[in-house]
C-alpha atoms as a PDB file:
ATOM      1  CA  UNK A   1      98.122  78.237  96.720  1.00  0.00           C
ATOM      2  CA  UNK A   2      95.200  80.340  97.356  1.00  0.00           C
ATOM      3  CA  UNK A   3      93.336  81.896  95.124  1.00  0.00           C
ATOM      4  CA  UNK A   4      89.724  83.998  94.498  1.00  0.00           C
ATOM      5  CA  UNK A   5      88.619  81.037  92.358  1.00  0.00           C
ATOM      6  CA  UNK A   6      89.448  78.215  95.087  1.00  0.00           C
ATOM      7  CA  UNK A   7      87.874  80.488  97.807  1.00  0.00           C
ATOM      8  CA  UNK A   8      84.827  81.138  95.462  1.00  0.00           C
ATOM      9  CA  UNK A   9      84.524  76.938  94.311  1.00  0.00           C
ATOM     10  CA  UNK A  10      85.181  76.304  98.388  1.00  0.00           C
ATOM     11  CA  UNK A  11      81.674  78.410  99.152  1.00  0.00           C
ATOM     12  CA  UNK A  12      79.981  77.256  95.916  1.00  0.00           C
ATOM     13  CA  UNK A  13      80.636  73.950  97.253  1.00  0.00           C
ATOM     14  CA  UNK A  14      79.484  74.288 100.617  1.00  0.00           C
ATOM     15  CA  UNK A  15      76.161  75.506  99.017  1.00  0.00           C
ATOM     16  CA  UNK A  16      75.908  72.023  96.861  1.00  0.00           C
ATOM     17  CA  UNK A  17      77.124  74.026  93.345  1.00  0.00           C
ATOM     18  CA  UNK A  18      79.254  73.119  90.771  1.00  0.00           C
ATOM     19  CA  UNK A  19      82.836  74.387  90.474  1.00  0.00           C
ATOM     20  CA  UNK A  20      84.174  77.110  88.494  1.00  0.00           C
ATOM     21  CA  UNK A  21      87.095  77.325  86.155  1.00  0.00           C
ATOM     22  CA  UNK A  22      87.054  81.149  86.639  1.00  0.00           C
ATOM     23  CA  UNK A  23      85.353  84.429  87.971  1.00  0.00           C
ATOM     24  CA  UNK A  24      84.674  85.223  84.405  1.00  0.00           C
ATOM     25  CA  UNK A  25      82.985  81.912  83.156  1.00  0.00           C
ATOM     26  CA  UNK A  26      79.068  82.779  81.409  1.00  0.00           C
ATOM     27  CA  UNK A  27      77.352  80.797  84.570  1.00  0.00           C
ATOM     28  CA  UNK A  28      75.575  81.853  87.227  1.00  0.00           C
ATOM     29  CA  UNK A  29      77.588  80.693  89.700  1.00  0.00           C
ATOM     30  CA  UNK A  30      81.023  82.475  87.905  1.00  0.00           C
ATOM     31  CA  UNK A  31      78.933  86.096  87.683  1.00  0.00           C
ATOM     32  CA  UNK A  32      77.491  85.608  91.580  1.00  0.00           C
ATOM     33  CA  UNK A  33      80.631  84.837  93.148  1.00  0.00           C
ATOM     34  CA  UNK A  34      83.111  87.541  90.314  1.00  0.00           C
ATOM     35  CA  UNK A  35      80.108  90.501  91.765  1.00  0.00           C
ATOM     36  CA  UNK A  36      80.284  89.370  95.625  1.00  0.00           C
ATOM     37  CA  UNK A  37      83.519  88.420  95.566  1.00  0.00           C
ATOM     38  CA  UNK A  38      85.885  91.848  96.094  1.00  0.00           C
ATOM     39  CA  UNK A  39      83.570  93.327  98.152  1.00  0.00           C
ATOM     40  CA  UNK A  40      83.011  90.142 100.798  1.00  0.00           C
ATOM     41  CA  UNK A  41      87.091  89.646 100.958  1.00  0.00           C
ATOM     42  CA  UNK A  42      86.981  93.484 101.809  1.00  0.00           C
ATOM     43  CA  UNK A  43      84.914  93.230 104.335  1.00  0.00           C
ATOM     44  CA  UNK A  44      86.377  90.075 105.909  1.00  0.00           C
ATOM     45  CA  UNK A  45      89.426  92.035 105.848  1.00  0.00           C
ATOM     46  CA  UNK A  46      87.973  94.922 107.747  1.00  0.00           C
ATOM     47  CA  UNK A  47      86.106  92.859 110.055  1.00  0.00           C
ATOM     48  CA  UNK A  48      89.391  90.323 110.983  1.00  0.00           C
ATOM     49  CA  UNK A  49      92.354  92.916 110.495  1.00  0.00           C
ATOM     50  CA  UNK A  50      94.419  89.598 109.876  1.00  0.00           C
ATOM     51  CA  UNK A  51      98.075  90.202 110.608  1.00  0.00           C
ATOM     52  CA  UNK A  52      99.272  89.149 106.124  1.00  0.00           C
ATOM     53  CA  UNK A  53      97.199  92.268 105.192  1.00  0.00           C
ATOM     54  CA  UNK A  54      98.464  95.093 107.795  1.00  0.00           C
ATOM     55  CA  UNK A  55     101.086  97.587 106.705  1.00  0.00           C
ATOM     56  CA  UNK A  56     102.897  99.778 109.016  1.00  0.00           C
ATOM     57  CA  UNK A  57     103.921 103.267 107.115  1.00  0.00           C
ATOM     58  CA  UNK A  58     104.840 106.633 107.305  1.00  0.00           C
ATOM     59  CA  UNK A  59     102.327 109.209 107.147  1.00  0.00           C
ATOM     60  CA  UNK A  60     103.208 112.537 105.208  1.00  0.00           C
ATOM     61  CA  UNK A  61     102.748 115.765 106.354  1.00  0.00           C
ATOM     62  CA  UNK A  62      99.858 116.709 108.787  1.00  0.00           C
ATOM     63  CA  UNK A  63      97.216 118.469 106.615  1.00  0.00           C
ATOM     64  CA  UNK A  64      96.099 122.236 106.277  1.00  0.00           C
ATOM     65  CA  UNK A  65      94.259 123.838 107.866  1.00  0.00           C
ATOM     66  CA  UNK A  66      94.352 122.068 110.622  1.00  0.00           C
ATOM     67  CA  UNK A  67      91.367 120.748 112.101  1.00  0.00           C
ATOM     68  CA  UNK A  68      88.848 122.084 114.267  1.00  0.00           C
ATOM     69  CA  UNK A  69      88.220 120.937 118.191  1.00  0.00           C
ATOM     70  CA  UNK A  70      90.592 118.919 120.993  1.00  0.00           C
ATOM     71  CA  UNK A  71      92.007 116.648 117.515  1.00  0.00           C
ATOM     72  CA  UNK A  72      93.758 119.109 114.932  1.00  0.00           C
ATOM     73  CA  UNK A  73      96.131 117.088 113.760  1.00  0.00           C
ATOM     74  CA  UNK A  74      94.830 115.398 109.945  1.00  0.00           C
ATOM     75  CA  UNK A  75      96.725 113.219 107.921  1.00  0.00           C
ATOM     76  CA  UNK A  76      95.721 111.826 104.317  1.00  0.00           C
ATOM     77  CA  UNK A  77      95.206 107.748 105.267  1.00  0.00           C
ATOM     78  CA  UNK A  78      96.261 105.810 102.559  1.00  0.00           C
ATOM     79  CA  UNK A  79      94.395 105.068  99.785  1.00  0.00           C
ATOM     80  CA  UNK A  80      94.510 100.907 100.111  1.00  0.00           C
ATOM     81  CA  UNK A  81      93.776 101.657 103.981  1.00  0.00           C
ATOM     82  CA  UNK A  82      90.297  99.638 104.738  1.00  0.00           C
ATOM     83  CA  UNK A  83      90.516  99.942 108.466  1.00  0.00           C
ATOM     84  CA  UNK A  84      93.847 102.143 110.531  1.00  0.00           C
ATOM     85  CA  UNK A  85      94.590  99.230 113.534  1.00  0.00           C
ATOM     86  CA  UNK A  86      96.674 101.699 115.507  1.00  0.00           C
ATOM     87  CA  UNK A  87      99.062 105.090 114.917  1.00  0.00           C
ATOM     88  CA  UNK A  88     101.544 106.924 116.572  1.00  0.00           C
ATOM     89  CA  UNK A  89     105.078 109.062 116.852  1.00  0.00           C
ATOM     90  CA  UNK A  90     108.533 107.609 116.456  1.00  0.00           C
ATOM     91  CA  UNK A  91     109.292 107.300 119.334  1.00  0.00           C
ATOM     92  CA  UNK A  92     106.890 104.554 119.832  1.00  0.00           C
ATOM     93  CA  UNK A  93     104.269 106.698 121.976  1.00  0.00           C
ATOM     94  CA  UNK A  94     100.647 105.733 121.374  1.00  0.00           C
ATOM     95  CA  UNK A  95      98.482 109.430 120.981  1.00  0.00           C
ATOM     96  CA  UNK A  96      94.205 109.499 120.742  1.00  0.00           C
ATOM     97  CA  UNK A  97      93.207 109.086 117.149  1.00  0.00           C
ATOM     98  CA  UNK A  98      90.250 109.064 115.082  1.00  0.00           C
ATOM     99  CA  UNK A  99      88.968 108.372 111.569  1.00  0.00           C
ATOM    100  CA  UNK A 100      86.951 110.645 109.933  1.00  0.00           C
ATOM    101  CA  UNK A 101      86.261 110.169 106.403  1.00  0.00           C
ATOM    102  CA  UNK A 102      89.473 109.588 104.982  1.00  0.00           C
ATOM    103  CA  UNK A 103      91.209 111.139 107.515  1.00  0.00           C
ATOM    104  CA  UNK A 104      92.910 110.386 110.411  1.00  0.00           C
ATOM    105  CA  UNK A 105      92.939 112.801 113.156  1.00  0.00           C
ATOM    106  CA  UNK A 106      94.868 113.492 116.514  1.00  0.00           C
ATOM    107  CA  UNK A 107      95.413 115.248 119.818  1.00  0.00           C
ATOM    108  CA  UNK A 108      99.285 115.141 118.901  1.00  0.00           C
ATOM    109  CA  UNK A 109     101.318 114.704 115.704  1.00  0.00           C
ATOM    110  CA  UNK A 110     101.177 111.332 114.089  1.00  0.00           C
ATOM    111  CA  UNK A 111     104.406 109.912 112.531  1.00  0.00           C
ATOM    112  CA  UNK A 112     103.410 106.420 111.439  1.00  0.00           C
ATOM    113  CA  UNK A 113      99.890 104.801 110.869  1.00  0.00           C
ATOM    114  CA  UNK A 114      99.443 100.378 111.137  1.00  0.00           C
ATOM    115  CA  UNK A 115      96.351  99.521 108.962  1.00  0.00           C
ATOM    116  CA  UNK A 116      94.851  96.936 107.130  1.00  0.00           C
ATOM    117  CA  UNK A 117      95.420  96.836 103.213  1.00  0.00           C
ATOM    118  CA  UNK A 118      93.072  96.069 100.394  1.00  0.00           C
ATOM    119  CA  UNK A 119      95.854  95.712  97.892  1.00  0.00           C
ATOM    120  CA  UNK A 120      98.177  93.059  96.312  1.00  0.00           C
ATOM    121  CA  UNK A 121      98.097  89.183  95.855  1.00  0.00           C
ATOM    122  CA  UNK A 122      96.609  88.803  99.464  1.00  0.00           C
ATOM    123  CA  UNK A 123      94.888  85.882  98.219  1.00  0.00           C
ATOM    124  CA  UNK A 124      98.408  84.576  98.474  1.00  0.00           C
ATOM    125  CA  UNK A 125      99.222  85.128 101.670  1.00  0.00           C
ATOM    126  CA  UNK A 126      96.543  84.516 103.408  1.00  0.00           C
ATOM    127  CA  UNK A 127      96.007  82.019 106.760  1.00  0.00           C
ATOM    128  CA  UNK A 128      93.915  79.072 106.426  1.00  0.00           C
ATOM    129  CA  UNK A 129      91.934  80.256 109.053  1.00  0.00           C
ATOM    130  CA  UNK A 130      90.884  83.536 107.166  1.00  0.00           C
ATOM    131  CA  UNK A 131      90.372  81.432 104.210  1.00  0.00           C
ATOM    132  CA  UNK A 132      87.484  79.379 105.721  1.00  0.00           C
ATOM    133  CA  UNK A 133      85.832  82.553 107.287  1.00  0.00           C
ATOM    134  CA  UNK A 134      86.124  84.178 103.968  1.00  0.00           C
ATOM    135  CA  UNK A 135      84.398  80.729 102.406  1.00  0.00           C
ATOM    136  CA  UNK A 136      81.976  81.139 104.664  1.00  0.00           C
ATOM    137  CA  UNK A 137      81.061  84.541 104.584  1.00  0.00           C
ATOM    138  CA  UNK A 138      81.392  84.708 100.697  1.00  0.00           C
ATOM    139  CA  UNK A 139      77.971  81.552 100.881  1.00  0.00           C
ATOM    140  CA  UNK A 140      76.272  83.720 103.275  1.00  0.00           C
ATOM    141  CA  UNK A 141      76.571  86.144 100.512  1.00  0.00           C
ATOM    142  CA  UNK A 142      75.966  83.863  97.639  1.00  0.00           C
ATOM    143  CA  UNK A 143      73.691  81.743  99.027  1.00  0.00           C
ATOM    144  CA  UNK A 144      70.044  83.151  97.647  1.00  0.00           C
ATOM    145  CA  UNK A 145      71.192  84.547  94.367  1.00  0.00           C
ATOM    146  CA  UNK A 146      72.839  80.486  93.633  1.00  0.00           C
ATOM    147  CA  UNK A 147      70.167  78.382  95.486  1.00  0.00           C
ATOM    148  CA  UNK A 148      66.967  80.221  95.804  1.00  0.00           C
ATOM    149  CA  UNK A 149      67.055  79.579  99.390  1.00  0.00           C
ATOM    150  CA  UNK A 150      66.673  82.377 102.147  1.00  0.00           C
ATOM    151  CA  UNK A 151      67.164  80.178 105.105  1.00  0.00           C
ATOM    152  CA  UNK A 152      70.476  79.062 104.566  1.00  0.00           C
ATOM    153  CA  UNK A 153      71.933  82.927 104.856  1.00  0.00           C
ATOM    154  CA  UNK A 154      71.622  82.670 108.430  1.00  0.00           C
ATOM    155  CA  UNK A 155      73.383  79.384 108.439  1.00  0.00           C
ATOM    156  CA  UNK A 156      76.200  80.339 106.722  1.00  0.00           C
ATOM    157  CA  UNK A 157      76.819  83.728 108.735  1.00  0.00           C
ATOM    158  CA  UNK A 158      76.780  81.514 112.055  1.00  0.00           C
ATOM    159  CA  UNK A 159      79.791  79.391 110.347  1.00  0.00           C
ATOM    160  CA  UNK A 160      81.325  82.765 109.603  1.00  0.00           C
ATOM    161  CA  UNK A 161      80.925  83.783 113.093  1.00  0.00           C
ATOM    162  CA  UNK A 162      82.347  80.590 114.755  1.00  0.00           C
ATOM    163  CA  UNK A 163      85.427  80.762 112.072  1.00  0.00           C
ATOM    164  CA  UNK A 164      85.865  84.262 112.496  1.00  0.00           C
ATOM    165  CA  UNK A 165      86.315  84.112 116.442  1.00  0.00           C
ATOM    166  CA  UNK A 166      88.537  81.354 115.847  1.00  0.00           C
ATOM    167  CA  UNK A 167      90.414  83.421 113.315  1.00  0.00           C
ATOM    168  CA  UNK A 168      90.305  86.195 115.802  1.00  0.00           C
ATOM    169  CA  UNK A 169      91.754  83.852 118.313  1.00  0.00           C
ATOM    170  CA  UNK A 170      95.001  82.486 116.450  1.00  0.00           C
ATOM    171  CA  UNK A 171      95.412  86.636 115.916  1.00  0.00           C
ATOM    172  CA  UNK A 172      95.308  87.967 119.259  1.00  0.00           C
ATOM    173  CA  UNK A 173      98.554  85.166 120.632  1.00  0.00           C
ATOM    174  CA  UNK A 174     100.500  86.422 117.357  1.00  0.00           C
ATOM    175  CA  UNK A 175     102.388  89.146 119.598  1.00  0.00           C
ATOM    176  CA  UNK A 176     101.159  91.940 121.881  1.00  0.00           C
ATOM    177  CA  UNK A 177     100.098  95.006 120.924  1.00  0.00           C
ATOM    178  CA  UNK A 178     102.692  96.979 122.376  1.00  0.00           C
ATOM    179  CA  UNK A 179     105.233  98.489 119.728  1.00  0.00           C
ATOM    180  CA  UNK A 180     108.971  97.815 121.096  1.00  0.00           C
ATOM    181  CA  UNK A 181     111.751 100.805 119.915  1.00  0.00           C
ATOM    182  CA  UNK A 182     113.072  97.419 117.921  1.00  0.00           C
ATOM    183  CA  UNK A 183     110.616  97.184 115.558  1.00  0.00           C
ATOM    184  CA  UNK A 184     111.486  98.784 112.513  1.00  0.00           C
ATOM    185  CA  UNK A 185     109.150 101.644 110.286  1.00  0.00           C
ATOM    186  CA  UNK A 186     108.650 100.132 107.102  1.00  0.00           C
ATOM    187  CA  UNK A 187     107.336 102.089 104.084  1.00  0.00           C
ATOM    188  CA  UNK A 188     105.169  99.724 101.847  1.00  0.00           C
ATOM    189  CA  UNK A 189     105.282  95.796 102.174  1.00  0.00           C
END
């Protein structure tokens, strides 16, 4: 099973480090990877939308007052909600959107909002493939602050960039992007 200290020891590795035991060991290495390490699977979340950390729910009531211009429809996003993927109205229909702060506006009322989640065990669930992207990323990140060594940053964020695409890849032949009148609304996970 995954975890943030196997994905950490994977990237410490690939740097030529020593393993840690865990994110709150007294090394360098431990502190580096526990202060990088949130904010990097965040933003490998954000960048990859990977299909284990989307949620599909139902928004609440449209905001007041309603906003200004050819989008007055706002809606609260949630508060786990590090990038909205797509929205829309029961009845499956796909309506213009856009975030603004954390807000999600439209042309037309919004019933439901598909996003990608910061919260849980998704250290659990993720793919393999995210898994080495996140490695990767997460040495880009840790690479000066462990070894000294400003080169290798560029190194490691061309490995993210291959993994990611490849990531990207196994994502996009997971299904279509159309929503069929058979899928089902689901509140939480």
């Amino acid at each position: 099973m995954t975890s943030a200290v196997n994905i950490a020891n994977q990237a410490l590795l690939m740097l030529g480090e020593n393993a840690i035991q865990s994110l709150d060991e007294q090394t360098t290495e431990a502190q580096l990877a526990n202060a990088f390490y949130a904010d990097t699977r965040n933003y490998v979340l954000a960048d990859l939308k990977p299909p284990f950390a989307r949620l599909r729910v139902a928004l609440s009531d449209a905001l007041q007052p309603p906003a200004i211009g050819t989008t007055p429809n706002r809606y609260a996003l949630p508060v786990d909600c590090l990038v909205a993927v797509s929205a829309g109205t029961l009845d499956r229909s796909y309506t213009n959107w856009v975030v603004e702060g954390r807000e999600i506006l439209a042309q037309q009322p919004l019933q439901w909002i598909t996003y990608v989640s910061s919260e849980g065990d998704l250290e659990s669930v993720m793919d393999p493939m995210f898994v080495k992207a996140l490695v990767a990323y997460l040495a880009h990140d840790l690479s000066f602050g462990v070894t000294g060594d400003r080169t290798e940053k560029t190194d490691y964020l061309q490995i993210y960039a291959l993994r990611a695409g490849e990531a990207r890849n196994l994502y996009g032949q997971q299904g279509s992007t159309q929503v069929t009148s058979s899928d089902e609304l689901q509140v939480g996970r």
